[in-house]
N, C-alpha and C. Protein backbone atom coordinates (compact mmCIF):
# COMPACT_ATOMS: atom_id res chain seq x y z
N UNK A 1 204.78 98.91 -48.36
CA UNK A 1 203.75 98.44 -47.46
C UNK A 1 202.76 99.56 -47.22
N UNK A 2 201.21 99.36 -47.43
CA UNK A 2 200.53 100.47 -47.18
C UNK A 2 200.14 100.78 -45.62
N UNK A 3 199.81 101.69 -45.27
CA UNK A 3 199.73 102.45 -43.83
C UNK A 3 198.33 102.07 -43.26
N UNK A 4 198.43 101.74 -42.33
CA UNK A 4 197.38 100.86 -41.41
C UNK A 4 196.40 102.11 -40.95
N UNK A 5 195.38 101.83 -40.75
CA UNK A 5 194.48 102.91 -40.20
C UNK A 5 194.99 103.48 -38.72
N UNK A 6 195.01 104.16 -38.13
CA UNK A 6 195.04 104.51 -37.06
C UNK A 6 193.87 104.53 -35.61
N UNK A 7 193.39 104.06 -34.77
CA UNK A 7 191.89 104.36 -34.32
C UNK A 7 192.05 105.10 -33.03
N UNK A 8 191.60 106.10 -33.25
CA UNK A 8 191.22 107.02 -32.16
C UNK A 8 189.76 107.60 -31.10
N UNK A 9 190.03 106.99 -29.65
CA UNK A 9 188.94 107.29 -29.67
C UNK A 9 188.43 109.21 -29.41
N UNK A 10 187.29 108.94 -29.62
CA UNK A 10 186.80 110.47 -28.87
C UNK A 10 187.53 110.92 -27.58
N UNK A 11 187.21 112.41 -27.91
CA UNK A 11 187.85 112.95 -26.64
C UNK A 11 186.67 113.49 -25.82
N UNK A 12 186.21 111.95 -24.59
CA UNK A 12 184.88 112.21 -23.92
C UNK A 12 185.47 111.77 -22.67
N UNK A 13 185.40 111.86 -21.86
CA UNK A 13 185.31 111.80 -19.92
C UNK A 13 184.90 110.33 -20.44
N UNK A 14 185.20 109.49 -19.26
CA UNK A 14 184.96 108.21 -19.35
C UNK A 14 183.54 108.16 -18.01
N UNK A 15 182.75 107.15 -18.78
CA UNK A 15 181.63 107.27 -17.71
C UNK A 15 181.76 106.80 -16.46
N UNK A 16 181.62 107.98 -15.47
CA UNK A 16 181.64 107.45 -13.97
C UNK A 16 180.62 106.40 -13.68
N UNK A 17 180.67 105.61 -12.99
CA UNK A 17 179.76 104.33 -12.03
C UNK A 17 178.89 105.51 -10.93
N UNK A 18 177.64 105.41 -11.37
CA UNK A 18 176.48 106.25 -10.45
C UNK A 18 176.61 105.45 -9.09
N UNK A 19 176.38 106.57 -8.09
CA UNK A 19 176.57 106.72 -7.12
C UNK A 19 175.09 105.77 -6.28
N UNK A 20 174.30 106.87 -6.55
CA UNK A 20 173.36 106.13 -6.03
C UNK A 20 171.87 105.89 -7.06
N UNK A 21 171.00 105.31 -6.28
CA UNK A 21 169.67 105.00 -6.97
C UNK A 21 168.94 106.18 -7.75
N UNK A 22 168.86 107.42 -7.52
CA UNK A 22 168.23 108.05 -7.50
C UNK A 22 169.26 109.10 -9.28
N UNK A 23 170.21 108.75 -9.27
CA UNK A 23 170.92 109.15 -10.30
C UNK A 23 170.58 108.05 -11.52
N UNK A 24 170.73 107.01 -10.90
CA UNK A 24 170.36 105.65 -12.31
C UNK A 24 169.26 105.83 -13.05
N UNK A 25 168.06 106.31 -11.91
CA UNK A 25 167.12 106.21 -12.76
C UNK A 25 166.86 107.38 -13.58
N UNK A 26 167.89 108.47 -13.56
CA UNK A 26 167.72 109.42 -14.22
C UNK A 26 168.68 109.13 -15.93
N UNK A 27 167.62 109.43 -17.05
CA UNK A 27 168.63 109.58 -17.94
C UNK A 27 168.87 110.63 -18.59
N UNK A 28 170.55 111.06 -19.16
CA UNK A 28 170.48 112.65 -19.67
C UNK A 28 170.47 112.41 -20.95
N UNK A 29 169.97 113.76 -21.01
CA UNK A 29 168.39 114.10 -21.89
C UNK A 29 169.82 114.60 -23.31
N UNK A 30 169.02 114.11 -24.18
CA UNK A 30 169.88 114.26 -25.05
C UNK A 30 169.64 115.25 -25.97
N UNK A 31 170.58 116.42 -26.70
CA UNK A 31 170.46 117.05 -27.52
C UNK A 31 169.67 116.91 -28.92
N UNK A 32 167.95 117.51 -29.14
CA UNK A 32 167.47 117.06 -30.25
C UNK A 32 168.55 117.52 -31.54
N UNK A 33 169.56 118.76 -31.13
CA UNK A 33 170.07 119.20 -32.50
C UNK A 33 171.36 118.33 -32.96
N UNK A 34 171.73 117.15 -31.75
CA UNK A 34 173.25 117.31 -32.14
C UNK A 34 173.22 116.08 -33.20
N UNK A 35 173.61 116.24 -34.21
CA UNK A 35 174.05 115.15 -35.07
C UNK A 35 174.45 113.47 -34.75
N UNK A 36 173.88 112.48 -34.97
CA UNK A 36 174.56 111.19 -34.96
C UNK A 36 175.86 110.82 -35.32
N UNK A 37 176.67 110.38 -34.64
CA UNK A 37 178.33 109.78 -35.29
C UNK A 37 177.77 109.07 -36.73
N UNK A 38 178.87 109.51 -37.53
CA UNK A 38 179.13 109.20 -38.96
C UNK A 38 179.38 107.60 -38.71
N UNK A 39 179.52 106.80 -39.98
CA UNK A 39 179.98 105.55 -39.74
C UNK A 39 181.49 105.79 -39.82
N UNK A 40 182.39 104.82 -39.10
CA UNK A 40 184.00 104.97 -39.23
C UNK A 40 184.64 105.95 -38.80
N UNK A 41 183.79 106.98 -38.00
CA UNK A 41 183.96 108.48 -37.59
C UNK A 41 185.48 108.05 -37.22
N UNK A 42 185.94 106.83 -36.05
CA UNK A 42 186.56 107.02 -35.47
C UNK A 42 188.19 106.60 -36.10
N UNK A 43 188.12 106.25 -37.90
CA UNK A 43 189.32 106.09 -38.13
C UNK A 43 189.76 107.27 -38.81
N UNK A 44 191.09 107.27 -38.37
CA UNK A 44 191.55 108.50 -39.00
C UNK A 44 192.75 107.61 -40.14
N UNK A 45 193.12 108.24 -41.47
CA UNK A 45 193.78 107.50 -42.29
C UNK A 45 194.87 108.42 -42.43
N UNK A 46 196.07 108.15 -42.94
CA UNK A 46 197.05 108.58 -43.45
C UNK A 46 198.20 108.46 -44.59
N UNK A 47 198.44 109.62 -45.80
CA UNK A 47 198.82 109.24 -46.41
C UNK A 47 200.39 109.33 -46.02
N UNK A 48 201.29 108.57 -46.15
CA UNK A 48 202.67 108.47 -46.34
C UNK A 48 203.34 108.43 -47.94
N UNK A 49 203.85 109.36 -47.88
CA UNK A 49 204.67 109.19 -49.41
C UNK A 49 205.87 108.76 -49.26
N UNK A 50 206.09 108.05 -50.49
CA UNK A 50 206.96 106.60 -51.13
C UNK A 50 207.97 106.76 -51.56
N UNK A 51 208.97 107.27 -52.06
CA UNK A 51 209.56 108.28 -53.14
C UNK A 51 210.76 106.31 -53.26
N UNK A 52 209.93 105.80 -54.72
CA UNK A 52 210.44 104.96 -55.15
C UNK A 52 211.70 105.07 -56.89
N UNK A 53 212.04 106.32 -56.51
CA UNK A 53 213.18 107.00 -57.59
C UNK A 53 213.96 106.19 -57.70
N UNK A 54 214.93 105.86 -56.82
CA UNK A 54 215.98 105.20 -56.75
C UNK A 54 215.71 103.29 -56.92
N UNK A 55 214.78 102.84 -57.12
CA UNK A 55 214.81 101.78 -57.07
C UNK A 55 214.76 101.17 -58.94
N UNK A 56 215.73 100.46 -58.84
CA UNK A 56 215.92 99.53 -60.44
C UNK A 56 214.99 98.19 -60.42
N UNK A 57 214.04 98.15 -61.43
CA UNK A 57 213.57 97.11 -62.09
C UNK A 57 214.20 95.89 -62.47
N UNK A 58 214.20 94.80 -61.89
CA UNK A 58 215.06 93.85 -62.09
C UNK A 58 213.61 92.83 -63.04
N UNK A 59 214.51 92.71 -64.05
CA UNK A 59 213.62 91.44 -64.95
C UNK A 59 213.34 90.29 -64.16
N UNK A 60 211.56 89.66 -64.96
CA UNK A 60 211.69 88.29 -63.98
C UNK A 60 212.34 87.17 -65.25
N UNK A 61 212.74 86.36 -64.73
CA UNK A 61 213.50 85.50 -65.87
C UNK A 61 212.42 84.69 -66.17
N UNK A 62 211.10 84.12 -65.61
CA UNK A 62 209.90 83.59 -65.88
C UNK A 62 208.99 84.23 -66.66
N UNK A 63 209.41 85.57 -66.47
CA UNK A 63 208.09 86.15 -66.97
C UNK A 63 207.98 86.33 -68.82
N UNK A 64 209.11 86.09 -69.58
CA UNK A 64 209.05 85.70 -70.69
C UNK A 64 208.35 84.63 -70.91
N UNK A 65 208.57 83.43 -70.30
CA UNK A 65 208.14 82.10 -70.96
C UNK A 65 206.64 82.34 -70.67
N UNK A 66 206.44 82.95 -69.52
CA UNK A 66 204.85 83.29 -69.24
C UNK A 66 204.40 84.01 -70.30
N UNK A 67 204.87 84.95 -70.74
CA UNK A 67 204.09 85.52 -71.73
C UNK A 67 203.82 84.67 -72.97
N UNK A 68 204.97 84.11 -73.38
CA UNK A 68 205.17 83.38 -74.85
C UNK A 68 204.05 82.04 -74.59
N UNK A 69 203.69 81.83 -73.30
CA UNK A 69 202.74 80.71 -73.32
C UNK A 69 201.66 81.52 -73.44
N UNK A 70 201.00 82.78 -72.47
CA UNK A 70 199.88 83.10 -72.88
C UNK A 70 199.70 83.29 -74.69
N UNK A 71 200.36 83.97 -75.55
CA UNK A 71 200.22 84.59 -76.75
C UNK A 71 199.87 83.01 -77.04
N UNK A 72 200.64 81.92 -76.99
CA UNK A 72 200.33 80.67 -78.13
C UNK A 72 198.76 79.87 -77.49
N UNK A 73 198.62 79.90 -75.96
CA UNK A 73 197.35 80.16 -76.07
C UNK A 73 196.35 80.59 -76.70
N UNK A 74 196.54 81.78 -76.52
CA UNK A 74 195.79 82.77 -76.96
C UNK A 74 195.47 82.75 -78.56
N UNK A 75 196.46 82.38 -79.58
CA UNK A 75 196.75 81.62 -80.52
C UNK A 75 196.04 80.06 -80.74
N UNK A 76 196.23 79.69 -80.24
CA UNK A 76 195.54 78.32 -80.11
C UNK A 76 194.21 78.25 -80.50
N UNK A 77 193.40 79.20 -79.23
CA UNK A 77 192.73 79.39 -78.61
C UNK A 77 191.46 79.95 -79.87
N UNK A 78 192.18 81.21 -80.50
CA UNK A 78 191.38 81.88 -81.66
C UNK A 78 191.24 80.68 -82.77
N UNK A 79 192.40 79.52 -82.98
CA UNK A 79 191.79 78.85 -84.50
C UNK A 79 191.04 77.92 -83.99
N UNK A 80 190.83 77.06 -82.78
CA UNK A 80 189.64 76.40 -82.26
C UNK A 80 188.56 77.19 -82.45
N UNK A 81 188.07 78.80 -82.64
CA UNK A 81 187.15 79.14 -82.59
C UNK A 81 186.45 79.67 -84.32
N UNK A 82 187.76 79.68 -84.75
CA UNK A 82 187.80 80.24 -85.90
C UNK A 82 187.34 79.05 -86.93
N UNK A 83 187.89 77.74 -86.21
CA UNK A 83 187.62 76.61 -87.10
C UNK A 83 186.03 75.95 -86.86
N UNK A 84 185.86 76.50 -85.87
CA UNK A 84 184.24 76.19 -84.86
C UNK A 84 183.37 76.85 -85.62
N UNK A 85 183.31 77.98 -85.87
CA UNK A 85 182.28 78.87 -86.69
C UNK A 85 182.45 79.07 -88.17
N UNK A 86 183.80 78.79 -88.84
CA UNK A 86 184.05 78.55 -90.13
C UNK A 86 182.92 77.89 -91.21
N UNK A 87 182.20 77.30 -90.76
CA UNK A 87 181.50 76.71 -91.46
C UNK A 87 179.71 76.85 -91.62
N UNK A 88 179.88 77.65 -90.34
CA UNK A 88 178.52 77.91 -90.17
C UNK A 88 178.72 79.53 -90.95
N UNK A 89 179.57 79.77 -91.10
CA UNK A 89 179.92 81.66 -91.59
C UNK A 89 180.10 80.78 -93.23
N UNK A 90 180.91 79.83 -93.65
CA UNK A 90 180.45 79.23 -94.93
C UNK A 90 179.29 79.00 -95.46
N UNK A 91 178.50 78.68 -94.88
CA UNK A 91 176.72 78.14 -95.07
C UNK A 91 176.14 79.66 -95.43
N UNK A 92 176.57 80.55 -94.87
CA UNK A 92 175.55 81.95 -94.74
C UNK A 92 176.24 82.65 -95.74
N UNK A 93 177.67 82.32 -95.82
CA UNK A 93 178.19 82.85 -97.30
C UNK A 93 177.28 82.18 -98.64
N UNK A 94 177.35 80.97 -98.62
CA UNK A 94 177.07 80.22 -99.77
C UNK A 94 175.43 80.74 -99.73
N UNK A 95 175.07 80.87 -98.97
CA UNK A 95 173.52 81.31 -99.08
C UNK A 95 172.80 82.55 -99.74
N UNK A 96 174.04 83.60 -99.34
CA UNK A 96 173.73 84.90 -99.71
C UNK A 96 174.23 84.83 -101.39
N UNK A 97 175.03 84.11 -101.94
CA UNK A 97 175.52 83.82 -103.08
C UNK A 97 174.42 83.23 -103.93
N UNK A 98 173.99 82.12 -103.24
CA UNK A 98 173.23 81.33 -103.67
C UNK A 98 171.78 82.09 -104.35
N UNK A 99 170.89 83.13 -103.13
CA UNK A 99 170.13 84.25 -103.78
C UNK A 99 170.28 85.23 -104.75
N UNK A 100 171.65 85.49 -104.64
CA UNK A 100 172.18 86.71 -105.70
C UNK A 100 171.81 85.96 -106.71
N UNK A 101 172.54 84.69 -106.81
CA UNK A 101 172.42 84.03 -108.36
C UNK A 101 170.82 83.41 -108.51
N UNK A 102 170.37 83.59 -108.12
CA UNK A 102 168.44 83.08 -108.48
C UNK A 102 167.91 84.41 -108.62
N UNK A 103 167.98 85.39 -108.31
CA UNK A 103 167.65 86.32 -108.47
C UNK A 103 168.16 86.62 -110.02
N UNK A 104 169.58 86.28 -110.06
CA UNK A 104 170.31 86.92 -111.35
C UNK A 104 169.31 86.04 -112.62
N UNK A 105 169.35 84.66 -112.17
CA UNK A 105 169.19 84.02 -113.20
C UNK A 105 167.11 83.96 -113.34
N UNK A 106 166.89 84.70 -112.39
CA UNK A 106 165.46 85.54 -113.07
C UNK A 106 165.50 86.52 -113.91
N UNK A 107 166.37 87.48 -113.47
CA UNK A 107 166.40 88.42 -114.67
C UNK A 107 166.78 88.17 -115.72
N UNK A 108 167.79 87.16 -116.21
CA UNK A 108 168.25 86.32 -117.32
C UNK A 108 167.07 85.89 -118.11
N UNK A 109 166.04 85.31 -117.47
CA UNK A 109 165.48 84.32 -118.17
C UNK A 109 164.01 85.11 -118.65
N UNK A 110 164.08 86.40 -117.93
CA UNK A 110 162.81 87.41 -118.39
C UNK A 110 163.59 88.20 -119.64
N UNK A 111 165.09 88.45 -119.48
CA UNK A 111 165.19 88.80 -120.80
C UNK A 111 165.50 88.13 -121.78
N UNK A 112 165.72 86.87 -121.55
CA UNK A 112 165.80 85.82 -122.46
C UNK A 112 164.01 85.96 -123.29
N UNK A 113 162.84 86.07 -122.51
CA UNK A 113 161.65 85.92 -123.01
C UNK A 113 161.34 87.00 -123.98
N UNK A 114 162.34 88.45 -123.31
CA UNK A 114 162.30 89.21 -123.88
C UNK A 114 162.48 89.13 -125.55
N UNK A 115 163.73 88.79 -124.99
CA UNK A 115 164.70 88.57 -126.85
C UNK A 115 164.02 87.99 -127.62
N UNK A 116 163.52 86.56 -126.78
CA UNK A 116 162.55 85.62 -127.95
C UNK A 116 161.66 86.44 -128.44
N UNK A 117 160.67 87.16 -127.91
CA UNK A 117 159.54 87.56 -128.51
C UNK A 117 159.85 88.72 -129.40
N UNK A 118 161.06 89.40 -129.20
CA UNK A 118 161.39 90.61 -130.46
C UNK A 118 162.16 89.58 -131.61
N UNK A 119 162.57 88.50 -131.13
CA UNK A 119 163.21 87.87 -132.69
C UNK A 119 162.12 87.54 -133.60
N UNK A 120 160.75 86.52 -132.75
CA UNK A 120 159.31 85.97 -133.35
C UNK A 120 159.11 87.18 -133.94
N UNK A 121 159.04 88.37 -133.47
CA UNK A 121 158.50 89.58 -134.32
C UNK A 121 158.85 90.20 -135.39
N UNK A 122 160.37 90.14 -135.22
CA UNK A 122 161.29 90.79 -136.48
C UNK A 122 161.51 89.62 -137.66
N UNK A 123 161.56 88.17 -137.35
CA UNK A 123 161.25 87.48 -138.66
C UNK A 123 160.09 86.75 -138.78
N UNK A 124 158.84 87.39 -138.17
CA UNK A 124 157.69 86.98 -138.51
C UNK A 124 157.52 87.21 -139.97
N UNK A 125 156.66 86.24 -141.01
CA UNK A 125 156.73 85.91 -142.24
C UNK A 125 156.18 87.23 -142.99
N UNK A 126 155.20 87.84 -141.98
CA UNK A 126 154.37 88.65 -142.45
C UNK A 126 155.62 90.32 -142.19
N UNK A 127 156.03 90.66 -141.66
CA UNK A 127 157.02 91.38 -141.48
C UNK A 127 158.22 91.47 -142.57
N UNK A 128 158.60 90.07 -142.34
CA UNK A 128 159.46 89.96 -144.09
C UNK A 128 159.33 90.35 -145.36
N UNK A 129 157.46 89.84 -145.22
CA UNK A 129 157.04 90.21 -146.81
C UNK A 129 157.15 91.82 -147.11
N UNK A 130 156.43 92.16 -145.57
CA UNK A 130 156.05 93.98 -145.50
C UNK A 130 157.21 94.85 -145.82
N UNK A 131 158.75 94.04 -145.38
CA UNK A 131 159.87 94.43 -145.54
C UNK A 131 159.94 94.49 -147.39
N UNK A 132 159.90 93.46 -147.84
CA UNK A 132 160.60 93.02 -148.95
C UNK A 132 159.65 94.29 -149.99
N UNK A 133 158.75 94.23 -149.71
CA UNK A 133 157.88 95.24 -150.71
C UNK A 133 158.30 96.61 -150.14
N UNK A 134 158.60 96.84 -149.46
CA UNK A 134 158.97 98.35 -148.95
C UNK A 134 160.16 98.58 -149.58
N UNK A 135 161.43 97.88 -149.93
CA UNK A 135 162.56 97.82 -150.61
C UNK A 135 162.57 97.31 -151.99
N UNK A 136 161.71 97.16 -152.42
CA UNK A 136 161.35 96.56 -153.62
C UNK A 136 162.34 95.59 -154.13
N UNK A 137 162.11 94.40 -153.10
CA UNK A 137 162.71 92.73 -153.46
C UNK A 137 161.47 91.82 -153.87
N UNK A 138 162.13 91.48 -154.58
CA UNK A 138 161.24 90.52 -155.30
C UNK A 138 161.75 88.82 -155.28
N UNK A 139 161.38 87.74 -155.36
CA UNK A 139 161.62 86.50 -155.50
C UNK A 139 162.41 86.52 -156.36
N UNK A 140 163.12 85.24 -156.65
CA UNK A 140 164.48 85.21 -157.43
C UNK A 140 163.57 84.46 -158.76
N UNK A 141 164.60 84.28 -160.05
CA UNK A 141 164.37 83.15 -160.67
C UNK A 141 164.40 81.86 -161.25
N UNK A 142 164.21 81.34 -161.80
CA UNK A 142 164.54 80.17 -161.75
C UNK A 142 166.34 80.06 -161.86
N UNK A 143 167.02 81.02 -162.82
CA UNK A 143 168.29 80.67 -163.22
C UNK A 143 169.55 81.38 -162.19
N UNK A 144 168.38 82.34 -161.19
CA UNK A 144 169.07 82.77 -160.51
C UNK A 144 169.90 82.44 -159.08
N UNK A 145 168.98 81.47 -158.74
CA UNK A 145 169.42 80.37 -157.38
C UNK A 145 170.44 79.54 -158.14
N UNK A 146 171.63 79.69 -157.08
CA UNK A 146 172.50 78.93 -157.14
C UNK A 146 172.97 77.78 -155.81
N UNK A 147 173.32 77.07 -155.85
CA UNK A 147 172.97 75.94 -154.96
C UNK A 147 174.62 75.54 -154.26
N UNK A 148 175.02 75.33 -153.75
CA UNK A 148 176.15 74.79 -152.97
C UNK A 148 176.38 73.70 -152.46
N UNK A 149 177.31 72.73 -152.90
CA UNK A 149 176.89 71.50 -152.53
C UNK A 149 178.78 71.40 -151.49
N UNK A 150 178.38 70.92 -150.63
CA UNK A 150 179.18 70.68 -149.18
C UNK A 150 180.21 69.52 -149.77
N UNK A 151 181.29 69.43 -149.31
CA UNK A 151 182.24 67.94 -149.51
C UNK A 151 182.38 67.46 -148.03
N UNK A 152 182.49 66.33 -147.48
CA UNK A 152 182.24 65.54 -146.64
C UNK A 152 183.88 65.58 -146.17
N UNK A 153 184.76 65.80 -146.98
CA UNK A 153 186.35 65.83 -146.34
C UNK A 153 186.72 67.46 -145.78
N UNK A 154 185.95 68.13 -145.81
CA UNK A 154 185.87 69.29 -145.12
C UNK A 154 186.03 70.61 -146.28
N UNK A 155 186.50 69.61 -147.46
CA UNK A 155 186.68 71.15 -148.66
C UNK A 155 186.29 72.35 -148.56
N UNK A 156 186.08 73.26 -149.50
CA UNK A 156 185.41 74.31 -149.83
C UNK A 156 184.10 74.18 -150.61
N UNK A 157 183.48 74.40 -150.71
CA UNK A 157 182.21 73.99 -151.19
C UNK A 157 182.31 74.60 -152.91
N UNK A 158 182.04 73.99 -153.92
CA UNK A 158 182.23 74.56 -155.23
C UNK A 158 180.85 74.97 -155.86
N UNK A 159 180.93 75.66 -156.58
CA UNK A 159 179.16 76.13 -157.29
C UNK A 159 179.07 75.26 -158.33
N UNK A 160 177.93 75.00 -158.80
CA UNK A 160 177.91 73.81 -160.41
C UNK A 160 177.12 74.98 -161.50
């Protein structure tokens, strides 16, 4: 139990009842230096010490089930919220995914333009020829083309 304030009053003469008229109308003159009473001046507090050594902790037999209800609360509590925003945290996933891959599939398709235009270049007709005379190839002749004719049952193809 904590310790009650104590209240004490000042140690002042209690005011006498004036005598006559000529005292009433007098009032005493009060000290400009002396300080105003503090607020609460007049409680005095006290500490008492406890010495709770000797006392054993006795379990509450409630206070398990209390806890095991807060935690499944508390449990509860997080997948209602988890299932609440799940989807809106899905949307902003799929979104940020969604840019990576448009972005990706720009760079894809600039080097796709790329590739095309170095393939148009490297078997441009005029490039071939410039090739073929630089290595000194020449056209074939007549007896030299040989021809391959395909079988329709998947064979090997034979020369004639």
């Amino acid at each position: 139990m904590a310790t009650l304030p104590a209240v004490f009053k000042k140690n002042e003469p209690p005011a006498a009842a004036p005598q006559d008229a000529a005292t009433r109308k007098v009032r005493a003159v009060r000290d400009p230096f002396q300080l105003r009473a503090l607020p609460h001046e007049h409680l005095f507090l006290y500490n008492k010490r406890i010495d709770n050594s000797r006392l054993i902790r006795e379990a509450d037999p409630k206070s398990k089930q209390t806890c095991w209800s807060a935690i499944g609360a508390a449990c509860v509590l997080g997948v209602l919220l988890t299932s609440a925003f799940a989807p809106a945290v899905g949307t902003t996933i799929a979104g940020y995914k969604l840019e990576a891959l448009k972005i990706e599939e720009r760079r894809l398709m600039e080097e796709r333009r790329t590739l095309d235009l170095q393939q148009a270049q490297l078997l441009s007709p005029a490039r071939l020829d410039q090739l073929a005379r630089d290595n000194n190839l020449v056209a074939p002749m007549a007896g030299q083309v040989s021809r391959l004719e395909g079988k329709p049952q998947g064979t090997v193809a034979m020369v004639k």
